[in-house]
PDB file of N, CA and C in Angstrom:
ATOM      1  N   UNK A   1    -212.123 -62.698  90.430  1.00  0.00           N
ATOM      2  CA  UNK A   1    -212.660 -61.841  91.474  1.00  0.00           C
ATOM      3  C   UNK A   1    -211.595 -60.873  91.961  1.00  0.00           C
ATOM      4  N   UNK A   2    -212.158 -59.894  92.072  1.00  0.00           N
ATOM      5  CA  UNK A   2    -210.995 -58.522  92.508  1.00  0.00           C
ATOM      6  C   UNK A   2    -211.346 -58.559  94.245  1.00  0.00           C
ATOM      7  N   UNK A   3    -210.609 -58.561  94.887  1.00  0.00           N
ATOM      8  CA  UNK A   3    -210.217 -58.291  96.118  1.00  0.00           C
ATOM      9  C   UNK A   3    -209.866 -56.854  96.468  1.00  0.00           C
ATOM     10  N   UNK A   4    -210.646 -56.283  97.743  1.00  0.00           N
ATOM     11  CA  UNK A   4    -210.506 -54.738  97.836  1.00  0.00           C
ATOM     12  C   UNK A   4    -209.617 -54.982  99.309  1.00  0.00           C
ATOM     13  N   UNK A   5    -208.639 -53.903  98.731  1.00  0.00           N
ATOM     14  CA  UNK A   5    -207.830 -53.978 100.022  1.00  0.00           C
ATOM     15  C   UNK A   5    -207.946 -52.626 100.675  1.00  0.00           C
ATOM     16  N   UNK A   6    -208.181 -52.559 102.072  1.00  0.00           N
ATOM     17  CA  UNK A   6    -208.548 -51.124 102.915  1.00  0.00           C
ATOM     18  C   UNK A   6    -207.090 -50.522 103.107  1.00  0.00           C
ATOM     19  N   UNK A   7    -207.122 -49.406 103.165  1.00  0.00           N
ATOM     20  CA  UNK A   7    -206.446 -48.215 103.189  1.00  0.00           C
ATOM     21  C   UNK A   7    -205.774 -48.755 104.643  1.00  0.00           C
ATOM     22  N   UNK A   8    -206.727 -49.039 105.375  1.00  0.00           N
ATOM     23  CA  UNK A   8    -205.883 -48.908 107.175  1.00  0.00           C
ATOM     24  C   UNK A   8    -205.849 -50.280 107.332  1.00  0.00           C
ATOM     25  N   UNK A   9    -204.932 -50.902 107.748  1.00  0.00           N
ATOM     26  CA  UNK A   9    -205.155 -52.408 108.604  1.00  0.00           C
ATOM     27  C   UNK A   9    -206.037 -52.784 109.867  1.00  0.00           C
ATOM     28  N   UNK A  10    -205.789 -54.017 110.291  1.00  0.00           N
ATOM     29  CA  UNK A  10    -207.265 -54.090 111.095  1.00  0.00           C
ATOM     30  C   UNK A  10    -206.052 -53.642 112.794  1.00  0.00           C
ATOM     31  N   UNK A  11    -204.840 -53.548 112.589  1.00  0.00           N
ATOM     32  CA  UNK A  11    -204.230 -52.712 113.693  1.00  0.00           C
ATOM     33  C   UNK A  11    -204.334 -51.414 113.996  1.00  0.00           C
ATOM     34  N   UNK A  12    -204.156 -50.520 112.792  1.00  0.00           N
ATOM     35  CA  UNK A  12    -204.512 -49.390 112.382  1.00  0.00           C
ATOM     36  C   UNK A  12    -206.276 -48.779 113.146  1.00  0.00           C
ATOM     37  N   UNK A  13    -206.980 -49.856 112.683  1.00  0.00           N
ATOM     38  CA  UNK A  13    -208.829 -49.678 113.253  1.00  0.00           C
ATOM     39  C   UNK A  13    -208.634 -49.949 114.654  1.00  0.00           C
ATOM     40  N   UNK A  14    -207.733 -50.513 115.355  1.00  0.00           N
ATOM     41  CA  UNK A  14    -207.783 -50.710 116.793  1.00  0.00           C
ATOM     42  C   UNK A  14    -207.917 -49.373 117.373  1.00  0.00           C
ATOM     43  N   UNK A  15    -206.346 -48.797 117.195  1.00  0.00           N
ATOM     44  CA  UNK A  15    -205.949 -47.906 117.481  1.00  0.00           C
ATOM     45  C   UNK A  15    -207.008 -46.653 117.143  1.00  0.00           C
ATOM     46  N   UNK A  16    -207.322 -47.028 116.296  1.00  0.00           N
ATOM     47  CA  UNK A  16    -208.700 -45.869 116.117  1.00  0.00           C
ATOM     48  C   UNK A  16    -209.716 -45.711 117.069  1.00  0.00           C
ATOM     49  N   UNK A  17    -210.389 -46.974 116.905  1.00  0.00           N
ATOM     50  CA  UNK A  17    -211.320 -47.216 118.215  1.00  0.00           C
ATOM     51  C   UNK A  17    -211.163 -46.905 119.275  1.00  0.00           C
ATOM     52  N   UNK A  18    -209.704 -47.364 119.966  1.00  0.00           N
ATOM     53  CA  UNK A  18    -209.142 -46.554 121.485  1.00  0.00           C
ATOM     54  C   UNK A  18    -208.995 -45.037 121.311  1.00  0.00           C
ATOM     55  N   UNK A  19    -208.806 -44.775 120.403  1.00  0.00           N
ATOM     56  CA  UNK A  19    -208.518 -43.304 120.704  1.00  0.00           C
ATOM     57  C   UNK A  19    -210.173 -42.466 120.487  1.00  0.00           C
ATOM     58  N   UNK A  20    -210.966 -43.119 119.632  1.00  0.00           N
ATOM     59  CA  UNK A  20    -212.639 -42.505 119.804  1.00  0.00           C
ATOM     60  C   UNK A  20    -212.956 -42.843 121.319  1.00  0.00           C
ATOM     61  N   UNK A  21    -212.794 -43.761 121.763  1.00  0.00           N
ATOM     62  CA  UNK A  21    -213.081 -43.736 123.248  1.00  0.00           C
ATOM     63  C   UNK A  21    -212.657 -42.888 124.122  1.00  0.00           C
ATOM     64  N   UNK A  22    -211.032 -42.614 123.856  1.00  0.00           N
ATOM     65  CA  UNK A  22    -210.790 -42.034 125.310  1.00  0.00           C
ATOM     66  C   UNK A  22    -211.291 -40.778 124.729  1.00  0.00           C
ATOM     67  N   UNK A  23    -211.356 -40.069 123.167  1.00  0.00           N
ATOM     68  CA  UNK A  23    -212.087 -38.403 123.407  1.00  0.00           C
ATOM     69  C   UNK A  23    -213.484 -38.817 124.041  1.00  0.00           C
ATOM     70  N   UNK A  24    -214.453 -39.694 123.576  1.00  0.00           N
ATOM     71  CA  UNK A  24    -215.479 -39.772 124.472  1.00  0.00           C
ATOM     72  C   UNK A  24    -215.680 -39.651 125.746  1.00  0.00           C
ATOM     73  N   UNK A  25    -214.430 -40.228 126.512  1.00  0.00           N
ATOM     74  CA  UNK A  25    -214.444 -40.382 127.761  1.00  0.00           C
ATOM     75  C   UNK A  25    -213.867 -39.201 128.225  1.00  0.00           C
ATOM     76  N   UNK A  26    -213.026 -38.466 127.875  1.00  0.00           N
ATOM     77  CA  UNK A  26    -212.463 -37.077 127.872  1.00  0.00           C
ATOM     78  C   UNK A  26    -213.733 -36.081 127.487  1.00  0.00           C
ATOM     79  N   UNK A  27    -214.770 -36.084 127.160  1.00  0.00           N
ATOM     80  CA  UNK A  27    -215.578 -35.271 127.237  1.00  0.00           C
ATOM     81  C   UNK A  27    -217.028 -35.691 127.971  1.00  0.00           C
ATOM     82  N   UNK A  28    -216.808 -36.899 128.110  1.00  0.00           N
ATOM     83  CA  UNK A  28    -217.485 -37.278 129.871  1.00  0.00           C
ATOM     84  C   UNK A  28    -217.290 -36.680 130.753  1.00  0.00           C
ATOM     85  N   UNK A  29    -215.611 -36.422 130.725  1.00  0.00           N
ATOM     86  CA  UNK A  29    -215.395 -35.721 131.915  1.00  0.00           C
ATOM     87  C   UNK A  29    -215.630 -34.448 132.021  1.00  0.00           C
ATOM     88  N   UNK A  30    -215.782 -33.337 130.859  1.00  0.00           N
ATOM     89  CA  UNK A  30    -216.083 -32.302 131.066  1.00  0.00           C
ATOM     90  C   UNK A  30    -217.699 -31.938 131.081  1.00  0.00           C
ATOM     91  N   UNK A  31    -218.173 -33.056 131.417  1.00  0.00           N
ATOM     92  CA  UNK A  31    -219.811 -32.971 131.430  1.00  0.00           C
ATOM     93  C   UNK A  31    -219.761 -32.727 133.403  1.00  0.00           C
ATOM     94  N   UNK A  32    -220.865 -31.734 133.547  1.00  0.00           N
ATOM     95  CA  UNK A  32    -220.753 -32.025 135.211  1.00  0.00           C
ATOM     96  C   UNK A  32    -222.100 -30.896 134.904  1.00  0.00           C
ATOM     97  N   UNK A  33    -222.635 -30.650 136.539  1.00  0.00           N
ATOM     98  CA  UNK A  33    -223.791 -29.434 136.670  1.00  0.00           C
ATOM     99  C   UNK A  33    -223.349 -28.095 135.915  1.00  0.00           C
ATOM    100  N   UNK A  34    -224.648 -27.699 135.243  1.00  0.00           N
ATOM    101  CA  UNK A  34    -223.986 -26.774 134.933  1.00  0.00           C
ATOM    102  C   UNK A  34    -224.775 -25.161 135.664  1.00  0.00           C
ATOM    103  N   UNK A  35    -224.286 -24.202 135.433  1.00  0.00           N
ATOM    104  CA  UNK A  35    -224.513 -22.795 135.945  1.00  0.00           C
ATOM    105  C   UNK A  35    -225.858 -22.025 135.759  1.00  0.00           C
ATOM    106  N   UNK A  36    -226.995 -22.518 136.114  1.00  0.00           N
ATOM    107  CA  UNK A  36    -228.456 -21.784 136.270  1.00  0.00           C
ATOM    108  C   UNK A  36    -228.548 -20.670 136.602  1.00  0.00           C
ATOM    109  N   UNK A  37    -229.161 -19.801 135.960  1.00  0.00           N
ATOM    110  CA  UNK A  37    -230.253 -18.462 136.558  1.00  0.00           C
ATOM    111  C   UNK A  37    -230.428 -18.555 138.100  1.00  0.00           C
ATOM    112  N   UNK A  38    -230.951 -20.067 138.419  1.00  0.00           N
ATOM    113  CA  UNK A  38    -232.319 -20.335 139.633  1.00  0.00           C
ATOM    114  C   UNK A  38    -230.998 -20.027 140.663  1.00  0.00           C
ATOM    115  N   UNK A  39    -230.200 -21.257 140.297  1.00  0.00           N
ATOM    116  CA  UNK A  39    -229.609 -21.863 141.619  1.00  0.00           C
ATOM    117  C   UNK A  39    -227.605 -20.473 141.603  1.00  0.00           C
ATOM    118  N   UNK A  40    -227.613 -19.842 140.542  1.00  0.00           N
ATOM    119  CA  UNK A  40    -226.739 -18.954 141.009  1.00  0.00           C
ATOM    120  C   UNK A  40    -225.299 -19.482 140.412  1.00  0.00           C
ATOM    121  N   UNK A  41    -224.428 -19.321 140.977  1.00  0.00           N
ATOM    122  CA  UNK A  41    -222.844 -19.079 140.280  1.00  0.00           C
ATOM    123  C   UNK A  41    -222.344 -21.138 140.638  1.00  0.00           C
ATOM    124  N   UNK A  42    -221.523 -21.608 139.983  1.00  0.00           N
ATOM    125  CA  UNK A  42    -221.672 -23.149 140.489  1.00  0.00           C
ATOM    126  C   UNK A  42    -220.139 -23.489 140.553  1.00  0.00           C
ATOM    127  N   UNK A  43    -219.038 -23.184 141.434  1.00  0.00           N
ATOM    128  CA  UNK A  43    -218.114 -22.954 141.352  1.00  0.00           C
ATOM    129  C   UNK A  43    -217.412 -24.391 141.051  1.00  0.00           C
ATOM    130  N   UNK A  44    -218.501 -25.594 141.140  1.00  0.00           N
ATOM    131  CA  UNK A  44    -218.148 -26.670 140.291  1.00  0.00           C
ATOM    132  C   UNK A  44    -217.523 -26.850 138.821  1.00  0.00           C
ATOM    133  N   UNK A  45    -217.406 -25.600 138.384  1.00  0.00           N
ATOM    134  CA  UNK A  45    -217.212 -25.939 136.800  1.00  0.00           C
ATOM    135  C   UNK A  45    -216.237 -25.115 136.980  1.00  0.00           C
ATOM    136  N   UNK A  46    -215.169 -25.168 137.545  1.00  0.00           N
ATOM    137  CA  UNK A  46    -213.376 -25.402 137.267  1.00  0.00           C
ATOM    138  C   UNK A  46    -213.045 -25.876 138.821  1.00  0.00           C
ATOM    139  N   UNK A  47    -213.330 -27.183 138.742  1.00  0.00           N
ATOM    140  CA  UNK A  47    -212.149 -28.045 139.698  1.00  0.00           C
ATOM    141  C   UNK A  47    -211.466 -29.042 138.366  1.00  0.00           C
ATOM    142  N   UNK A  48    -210.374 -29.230 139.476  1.00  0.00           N
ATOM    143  CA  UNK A  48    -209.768 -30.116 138.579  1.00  0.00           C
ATOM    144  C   UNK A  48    -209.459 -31.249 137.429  1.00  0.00           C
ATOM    145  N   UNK A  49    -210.967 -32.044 137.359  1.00  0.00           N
ATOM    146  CA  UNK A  49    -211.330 -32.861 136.650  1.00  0.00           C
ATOM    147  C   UNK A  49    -211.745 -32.281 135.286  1.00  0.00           C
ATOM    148  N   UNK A  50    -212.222 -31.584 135.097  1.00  0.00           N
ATOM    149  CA  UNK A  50    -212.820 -30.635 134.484  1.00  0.00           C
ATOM    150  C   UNK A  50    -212.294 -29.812 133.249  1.00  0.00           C
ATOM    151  N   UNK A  51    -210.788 -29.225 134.183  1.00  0.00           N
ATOM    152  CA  UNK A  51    -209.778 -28.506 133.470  1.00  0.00           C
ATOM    153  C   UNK A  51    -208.831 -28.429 133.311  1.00  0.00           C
ATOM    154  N   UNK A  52    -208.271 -29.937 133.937  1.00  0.00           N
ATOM    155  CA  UNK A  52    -207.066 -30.539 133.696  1.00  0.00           C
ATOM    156  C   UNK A  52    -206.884 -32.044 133.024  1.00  0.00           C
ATOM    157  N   UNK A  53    -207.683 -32.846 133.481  1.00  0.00           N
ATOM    158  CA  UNK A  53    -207.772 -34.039 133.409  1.00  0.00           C
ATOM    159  C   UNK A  53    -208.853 -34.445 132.208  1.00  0.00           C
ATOM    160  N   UNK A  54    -209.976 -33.475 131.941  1.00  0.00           N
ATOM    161  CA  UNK A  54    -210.743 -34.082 130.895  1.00  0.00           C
ATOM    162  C   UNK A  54    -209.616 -33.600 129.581  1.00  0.00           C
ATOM    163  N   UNK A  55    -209.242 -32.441 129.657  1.00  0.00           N
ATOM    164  CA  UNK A  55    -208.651 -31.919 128.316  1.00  0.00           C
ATOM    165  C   UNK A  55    -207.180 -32.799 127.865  1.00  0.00           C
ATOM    166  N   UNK A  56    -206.623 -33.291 128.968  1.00  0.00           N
ATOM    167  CA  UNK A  56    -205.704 -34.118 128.880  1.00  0.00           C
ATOM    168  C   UNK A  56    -206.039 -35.306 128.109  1.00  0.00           C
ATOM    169  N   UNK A  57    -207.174 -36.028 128.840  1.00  0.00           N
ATOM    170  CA  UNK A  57    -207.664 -37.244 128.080  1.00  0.00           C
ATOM    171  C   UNK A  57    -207.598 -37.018 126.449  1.00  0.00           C
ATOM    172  N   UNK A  58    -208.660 -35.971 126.210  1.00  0.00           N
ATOM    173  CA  UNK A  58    -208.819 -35.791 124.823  1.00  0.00           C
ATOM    174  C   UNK A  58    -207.469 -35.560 123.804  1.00  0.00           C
ATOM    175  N   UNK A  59    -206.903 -35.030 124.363  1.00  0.00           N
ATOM    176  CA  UNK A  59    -205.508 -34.458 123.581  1.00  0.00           C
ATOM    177  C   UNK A  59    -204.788 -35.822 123.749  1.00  0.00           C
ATOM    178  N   UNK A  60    -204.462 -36.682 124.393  1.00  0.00           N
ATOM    179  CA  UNK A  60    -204.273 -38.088 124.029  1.00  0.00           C
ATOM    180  C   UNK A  60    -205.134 -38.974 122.945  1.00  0.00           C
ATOM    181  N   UNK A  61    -206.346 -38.393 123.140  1.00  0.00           N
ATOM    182  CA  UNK A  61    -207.309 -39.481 121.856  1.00  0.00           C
ATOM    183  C   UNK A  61    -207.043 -39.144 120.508  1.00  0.00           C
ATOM    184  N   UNK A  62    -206.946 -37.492 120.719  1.00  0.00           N
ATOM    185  CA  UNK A  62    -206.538 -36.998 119.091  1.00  0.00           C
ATOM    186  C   UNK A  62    -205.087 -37.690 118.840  1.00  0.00           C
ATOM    187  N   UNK A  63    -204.183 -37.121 119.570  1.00  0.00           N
ATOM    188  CA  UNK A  63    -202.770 -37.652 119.481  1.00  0.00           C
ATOM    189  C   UNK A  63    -202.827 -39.165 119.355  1.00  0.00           C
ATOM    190  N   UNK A  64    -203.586 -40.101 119.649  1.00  0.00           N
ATOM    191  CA  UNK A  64    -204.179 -41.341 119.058  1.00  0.00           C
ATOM    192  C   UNK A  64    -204.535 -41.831 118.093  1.00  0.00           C
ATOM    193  N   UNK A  65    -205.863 -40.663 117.508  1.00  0.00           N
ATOM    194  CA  UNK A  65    -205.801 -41.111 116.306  1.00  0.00           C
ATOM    195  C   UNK A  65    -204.877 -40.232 115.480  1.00  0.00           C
ATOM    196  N   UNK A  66    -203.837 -39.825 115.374  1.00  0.00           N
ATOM    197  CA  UNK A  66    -202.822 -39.289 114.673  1.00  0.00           C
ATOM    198  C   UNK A  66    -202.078 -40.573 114.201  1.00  0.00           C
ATOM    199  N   UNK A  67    -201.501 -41.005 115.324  1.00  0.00           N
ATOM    200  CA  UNK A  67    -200.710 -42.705 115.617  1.00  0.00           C
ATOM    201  C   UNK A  67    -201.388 -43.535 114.679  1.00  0.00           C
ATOM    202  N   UNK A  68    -202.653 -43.789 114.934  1.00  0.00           N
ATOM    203  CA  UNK A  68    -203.448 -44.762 114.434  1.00  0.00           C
ATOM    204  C   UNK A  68    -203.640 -44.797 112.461  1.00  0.00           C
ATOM    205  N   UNK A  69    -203.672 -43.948 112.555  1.00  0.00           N
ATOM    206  CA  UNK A  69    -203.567 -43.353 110.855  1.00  0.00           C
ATOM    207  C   UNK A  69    -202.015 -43.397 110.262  1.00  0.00           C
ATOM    208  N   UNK A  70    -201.197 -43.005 110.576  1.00  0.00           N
ATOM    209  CA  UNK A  70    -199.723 -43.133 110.434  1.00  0.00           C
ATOM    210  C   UNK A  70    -199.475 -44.465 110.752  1.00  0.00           C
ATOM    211  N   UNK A  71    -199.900 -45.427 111.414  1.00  0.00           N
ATOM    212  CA  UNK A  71    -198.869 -46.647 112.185  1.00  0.00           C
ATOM    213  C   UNK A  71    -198.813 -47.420 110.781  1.00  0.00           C
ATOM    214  N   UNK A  72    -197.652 -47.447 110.612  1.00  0.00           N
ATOM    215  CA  UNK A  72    -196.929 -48.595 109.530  1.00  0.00           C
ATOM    216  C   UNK A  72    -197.345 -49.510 109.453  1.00  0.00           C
ATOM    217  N   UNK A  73    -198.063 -50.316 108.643  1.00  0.00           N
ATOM    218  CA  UNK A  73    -198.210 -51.494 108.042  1.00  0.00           C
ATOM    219  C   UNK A  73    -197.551 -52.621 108.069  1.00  0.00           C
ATOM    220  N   UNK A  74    -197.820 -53.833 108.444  1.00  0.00           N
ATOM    221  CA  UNK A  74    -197.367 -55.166 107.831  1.00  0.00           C
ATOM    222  C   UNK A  74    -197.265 -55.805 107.160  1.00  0.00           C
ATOM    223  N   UNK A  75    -197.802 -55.145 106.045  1.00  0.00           N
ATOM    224  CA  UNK A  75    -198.016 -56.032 104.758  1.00  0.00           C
ATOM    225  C   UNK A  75    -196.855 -56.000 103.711  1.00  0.00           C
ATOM    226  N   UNK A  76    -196.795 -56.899 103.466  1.00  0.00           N
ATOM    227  CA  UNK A  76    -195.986 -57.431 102.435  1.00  0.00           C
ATOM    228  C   UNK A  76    -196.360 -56.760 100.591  1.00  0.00           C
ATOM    229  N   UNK A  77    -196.981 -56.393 100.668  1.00  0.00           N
ATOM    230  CA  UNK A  77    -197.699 -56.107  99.024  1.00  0.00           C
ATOM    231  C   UNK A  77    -197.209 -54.658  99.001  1.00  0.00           C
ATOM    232  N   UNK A  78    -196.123 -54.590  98.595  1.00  0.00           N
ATOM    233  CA  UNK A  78    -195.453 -53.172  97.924  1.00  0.00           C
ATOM    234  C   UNK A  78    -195.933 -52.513  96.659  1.00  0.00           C
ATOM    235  N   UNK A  79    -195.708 -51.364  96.095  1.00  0.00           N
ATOM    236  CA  UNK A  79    -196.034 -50.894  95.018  1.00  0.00           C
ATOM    237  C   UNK A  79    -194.552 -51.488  94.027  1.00  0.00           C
ATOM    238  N   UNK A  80    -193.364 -51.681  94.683  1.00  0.00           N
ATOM    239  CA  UNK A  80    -192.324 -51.650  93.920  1.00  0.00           C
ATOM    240  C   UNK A  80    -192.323 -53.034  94.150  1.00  0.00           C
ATOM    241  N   UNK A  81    -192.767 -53.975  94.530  1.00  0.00           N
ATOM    242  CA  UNK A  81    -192.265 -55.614  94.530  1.00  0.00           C
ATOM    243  C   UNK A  81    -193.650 -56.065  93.982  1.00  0.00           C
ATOM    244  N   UNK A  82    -194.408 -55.577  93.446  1.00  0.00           N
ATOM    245  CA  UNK A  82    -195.195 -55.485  92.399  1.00  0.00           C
ATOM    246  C   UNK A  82    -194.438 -56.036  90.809  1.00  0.00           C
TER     247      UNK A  82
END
């Protein structure tokens, strides 16, 4: 029986997962009311949460999964100790 070994470790998939969350949650935050015809100009859509703090989040999740894809391995099974 051949055994398939994955590309990423199951540390590697952590780190993945946290970082799909926080862009999720980083673009939670840029969800808010948005600017109607009816109701006029909504000066809600640049306070601070919005345009500091959601874009921050996200640029940590990417910069996450950057980490998460790169993070070095534990494994013992080399190509050269083969």
């Amino acid at each position: 029986m051949s055994q398939k070994s994955n590309a990423l470790s199951k540390t590697n998939l952590i780190i993945f997962g946290i970082a799909i969350l926080l862009i999720i949650a980083g673009f939670l935050l840029m969800a808010g009311p948005a600017t109607t015809l009816e109701n006029g100009f909504e000066p809600g859509i640049f306070n601070a949460r919005r345009t500091k703090l959601a874009p921050i989040v996200c640029l940590a999740g990417f910069i996450l999964v950057i980490v998460g894809i790169l993070y070095p391995s534990k494994e013992k099974n080399s190509v050269a100790g083969k």
